[in-house]
C-alpha atoms as a PDB file:
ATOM      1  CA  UNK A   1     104.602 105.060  88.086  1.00  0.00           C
ATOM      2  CA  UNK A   2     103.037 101.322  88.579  1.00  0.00           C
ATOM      3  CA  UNK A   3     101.106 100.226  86.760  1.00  0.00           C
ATOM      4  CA  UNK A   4      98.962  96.508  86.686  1.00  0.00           C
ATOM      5  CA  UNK A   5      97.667  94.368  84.029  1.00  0.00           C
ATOM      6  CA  UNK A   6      93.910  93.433  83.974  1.00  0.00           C
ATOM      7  CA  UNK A   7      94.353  90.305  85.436  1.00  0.00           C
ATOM      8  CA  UNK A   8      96.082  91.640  88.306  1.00  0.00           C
ATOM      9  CA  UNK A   9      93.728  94.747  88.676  1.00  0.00           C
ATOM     10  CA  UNK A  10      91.117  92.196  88.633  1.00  0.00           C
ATOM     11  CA  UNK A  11      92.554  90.606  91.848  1.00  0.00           C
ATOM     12  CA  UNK A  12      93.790  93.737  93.449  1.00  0.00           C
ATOM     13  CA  UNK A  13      90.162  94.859  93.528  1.00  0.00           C
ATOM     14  CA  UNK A  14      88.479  91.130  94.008  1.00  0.00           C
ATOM     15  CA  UNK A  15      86.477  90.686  90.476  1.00  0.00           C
ATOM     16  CA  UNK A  16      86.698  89.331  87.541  1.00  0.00           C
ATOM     17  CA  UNK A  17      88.801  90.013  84.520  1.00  0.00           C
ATOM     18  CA  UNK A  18      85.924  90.911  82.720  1.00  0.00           C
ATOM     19  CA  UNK A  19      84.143  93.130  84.919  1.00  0.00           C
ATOM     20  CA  UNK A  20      87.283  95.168  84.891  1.00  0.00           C
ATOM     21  CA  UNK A  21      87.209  95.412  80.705  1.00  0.00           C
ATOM     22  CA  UNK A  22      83.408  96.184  81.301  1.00  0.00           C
ATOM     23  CA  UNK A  23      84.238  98.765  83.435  1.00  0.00           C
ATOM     24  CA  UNK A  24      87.496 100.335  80.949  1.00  0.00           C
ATOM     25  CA  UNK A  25      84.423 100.246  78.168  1.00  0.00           C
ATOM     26  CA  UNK A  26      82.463 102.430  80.233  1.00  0.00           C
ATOM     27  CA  UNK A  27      84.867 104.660  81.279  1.00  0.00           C
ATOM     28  CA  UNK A  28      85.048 104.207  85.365  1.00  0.00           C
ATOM     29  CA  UNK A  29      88.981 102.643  84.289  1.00  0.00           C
ATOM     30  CA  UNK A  30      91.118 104.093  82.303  1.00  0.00           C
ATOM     31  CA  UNK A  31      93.861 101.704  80.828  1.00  0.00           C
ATOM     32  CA  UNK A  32      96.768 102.025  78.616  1.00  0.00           C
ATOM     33  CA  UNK A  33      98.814 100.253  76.656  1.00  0.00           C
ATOM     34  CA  UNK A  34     102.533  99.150  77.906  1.00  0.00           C
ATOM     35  CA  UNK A  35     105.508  98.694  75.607  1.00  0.00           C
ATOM     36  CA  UNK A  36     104.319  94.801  74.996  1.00  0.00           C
ATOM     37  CA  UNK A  37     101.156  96.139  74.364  1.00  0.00           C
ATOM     38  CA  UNK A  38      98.935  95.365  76.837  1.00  0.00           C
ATOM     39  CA  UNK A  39      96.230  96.629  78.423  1.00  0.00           C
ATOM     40  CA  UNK A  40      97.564  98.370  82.030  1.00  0.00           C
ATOM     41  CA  UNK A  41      95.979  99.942  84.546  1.00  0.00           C
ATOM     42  CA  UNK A  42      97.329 103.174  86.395  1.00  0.00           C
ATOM     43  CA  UNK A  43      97.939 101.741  89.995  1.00  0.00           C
ATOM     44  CA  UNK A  44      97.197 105.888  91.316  1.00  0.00           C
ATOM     45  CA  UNK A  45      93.392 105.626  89.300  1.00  0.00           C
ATOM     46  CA  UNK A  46      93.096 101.675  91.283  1.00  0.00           C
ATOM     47  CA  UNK A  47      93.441 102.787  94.064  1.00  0.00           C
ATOM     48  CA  UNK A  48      91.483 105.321  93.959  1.00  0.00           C
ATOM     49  CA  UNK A  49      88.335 102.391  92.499  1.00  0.00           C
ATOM     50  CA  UNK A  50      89.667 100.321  95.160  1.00  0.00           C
ATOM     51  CA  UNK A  51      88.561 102.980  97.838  1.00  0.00           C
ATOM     52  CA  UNK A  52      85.055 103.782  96.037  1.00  0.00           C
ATOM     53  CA  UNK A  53      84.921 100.069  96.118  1.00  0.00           C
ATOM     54  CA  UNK A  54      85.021  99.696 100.068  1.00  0.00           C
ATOM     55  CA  UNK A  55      83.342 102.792 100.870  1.00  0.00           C
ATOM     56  CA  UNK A  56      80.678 101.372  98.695  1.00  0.00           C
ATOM     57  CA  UNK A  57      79.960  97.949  99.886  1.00  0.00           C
ATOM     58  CA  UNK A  58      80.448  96.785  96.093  1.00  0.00           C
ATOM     59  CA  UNK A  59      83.415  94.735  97.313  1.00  0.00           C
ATOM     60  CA  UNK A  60      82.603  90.646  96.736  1.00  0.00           C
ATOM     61  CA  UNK A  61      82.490  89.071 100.431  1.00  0.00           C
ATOM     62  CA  UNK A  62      85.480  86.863 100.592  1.00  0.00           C
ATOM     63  CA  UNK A  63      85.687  83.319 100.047  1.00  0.00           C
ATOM     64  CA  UNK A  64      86.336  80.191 102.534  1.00  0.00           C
ATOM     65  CA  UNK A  65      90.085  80.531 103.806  1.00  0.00           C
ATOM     66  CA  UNK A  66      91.693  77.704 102.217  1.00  0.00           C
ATOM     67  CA  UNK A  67      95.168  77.981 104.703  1.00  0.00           C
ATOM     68  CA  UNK A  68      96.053  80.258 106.765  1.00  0.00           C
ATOM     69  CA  UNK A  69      99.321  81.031 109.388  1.00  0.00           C
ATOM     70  CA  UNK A  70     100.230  83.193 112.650  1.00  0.00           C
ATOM     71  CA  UNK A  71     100.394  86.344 110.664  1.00  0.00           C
ATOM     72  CA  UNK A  72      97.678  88.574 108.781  1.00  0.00           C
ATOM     73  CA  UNK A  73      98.929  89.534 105.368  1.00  0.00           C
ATOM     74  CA  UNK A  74      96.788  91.878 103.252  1.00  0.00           C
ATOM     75  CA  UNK A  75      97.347  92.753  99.888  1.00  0.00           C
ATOM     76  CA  UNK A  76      96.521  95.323  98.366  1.00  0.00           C
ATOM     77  CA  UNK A  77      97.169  99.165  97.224  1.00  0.00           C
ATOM     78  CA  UNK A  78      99.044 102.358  98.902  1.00  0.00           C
ATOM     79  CA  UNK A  79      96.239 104.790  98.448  1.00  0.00           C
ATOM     80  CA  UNK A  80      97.595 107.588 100.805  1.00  0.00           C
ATOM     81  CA  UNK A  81     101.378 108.822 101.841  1.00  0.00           C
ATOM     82  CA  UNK A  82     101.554 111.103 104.819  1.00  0.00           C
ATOM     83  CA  UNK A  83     105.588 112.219 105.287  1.00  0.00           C
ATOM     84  CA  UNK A  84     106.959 114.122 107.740  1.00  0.00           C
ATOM     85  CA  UNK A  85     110.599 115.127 108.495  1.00  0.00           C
ATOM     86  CA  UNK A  86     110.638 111.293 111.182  1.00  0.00           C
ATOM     87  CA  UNK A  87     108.018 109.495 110.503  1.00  0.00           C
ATOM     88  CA  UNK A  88     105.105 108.318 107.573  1.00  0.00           C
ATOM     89  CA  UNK A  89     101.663 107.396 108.054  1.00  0.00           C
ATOM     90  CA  UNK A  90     100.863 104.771 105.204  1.00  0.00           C
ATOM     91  CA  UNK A  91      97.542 103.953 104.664  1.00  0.00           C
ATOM     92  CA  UNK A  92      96.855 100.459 102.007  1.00  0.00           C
ATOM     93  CA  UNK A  93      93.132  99.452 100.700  1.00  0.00           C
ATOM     94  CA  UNK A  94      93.326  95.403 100.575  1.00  0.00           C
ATOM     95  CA  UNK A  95      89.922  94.609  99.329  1.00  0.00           C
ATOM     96  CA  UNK A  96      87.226  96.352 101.847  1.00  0.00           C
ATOM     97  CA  UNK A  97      90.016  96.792 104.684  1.00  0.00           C
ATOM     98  CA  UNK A  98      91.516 100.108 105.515  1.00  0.00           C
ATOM     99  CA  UNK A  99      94.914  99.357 106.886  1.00  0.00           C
ATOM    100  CA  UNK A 100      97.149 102.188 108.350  1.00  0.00           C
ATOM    101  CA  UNK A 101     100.813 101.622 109.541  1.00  0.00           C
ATOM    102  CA  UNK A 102     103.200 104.337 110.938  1.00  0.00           C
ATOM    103  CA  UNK A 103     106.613 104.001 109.904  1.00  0.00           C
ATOM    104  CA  UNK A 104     110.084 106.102 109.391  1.00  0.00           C
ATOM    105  CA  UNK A 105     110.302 108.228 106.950  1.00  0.00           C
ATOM    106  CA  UNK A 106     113.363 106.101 105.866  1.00  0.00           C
ATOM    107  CA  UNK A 107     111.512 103.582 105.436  1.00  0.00           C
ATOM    108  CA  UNK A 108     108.614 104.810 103.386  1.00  0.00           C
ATOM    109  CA  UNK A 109     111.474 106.270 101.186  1.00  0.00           C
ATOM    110  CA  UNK A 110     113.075 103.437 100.747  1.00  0.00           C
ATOM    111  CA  UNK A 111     110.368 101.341  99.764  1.00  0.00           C
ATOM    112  CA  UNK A 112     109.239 103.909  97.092  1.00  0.00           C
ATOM    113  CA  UNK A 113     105.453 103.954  98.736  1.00  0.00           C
ATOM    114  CA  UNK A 114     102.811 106.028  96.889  1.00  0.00           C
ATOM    115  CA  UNK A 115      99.556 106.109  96.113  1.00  0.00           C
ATOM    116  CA  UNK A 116      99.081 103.309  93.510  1.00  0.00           C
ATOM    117  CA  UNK A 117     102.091 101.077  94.663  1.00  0.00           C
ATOM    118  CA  UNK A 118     101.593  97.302  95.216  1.00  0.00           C
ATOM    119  CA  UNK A 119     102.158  96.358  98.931  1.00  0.00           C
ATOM    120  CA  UNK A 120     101.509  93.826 101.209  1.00  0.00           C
ATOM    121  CA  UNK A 121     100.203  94.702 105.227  1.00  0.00           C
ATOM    122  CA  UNK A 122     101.879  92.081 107.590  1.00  0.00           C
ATOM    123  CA  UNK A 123     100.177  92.108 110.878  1.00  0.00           C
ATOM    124  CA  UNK A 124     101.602  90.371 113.904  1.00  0.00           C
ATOM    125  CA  UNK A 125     100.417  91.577 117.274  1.00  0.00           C
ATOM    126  CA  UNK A 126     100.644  90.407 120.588  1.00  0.00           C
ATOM    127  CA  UNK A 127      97.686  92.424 121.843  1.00  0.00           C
ATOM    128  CA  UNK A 128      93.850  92.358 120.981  1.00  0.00           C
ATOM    129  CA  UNK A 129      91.869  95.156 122.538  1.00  0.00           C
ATOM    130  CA  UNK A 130      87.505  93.799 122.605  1.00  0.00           C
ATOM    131  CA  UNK A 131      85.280  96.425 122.976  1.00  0.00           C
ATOM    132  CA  UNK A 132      81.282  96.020 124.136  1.00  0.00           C
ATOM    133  CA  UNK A 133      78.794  98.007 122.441  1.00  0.00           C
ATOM    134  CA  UNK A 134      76.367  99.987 124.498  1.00  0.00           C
ATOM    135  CA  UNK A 135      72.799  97.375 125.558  1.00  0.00           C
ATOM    136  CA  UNK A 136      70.261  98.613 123.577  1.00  0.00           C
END
């Protein structure tokens, strides 16, 4: 089971160290203590947070993109596994984005992905669809 320390459960869900105690005193997170003894976090219970988090709006906007390069990378946590007996739908929760990738099962297997595992969302595509919403 993974598990993250406050600082990086802080990151993961894009505040501060602090508002993540705040929120372990209050009960919304429930840590634990690992054999060094520090505080953890359950990576199953954030990403569940990280979800209300999005759905919420409560997510901090994001901050001036200090360098960038030709692919999208998003980090953030597996929050849903769908297997079949081919393929796996893997859906990740990298701040407020909702990122879904379809992979083989293989794969998914071999990477060990489920809910609460750390993962990073490379996009590269060649193709942009752009919609137009209906004139009001």
């Amino acid at each position: 089971m993974a598990t993250y320390r406050i600082k990086q459960a802080a990151e993961l869900l894009g505040v501060s160290d602090d508002t993540v105690r705040r929120w372990a005193e209050s009960g919304r997170l429930h840590p634990t203590t690992d054999g060094s003894g520090r505080q953890v976090v359950d990576g199953v219970e954030l990403a569940e947070v990280a979800q209300q988090l999005a759905a919420s709006g409560e997510h901090p906007e994001p901050g001036p993109v200090v360098s960038a390069s030709a692919r999208n990378r998003f980090v953030g946590l597996v929050t849903r596994v769908l297997r079949d007996t081919v393929m796996a739908q893997v859906e990740i929760q990298a701040g407020p984005h909702r990122v879904v990738s379809l992979m083989s099962r293989e794969a998914a297997d071999e990477l060990r992905l489920e809910p609460g595992v750390l993962a990073i969302a490379a996009v590269k595509s060649t193709n942009v669809v752009v919609e137009l919403p209906e004139a009001p």
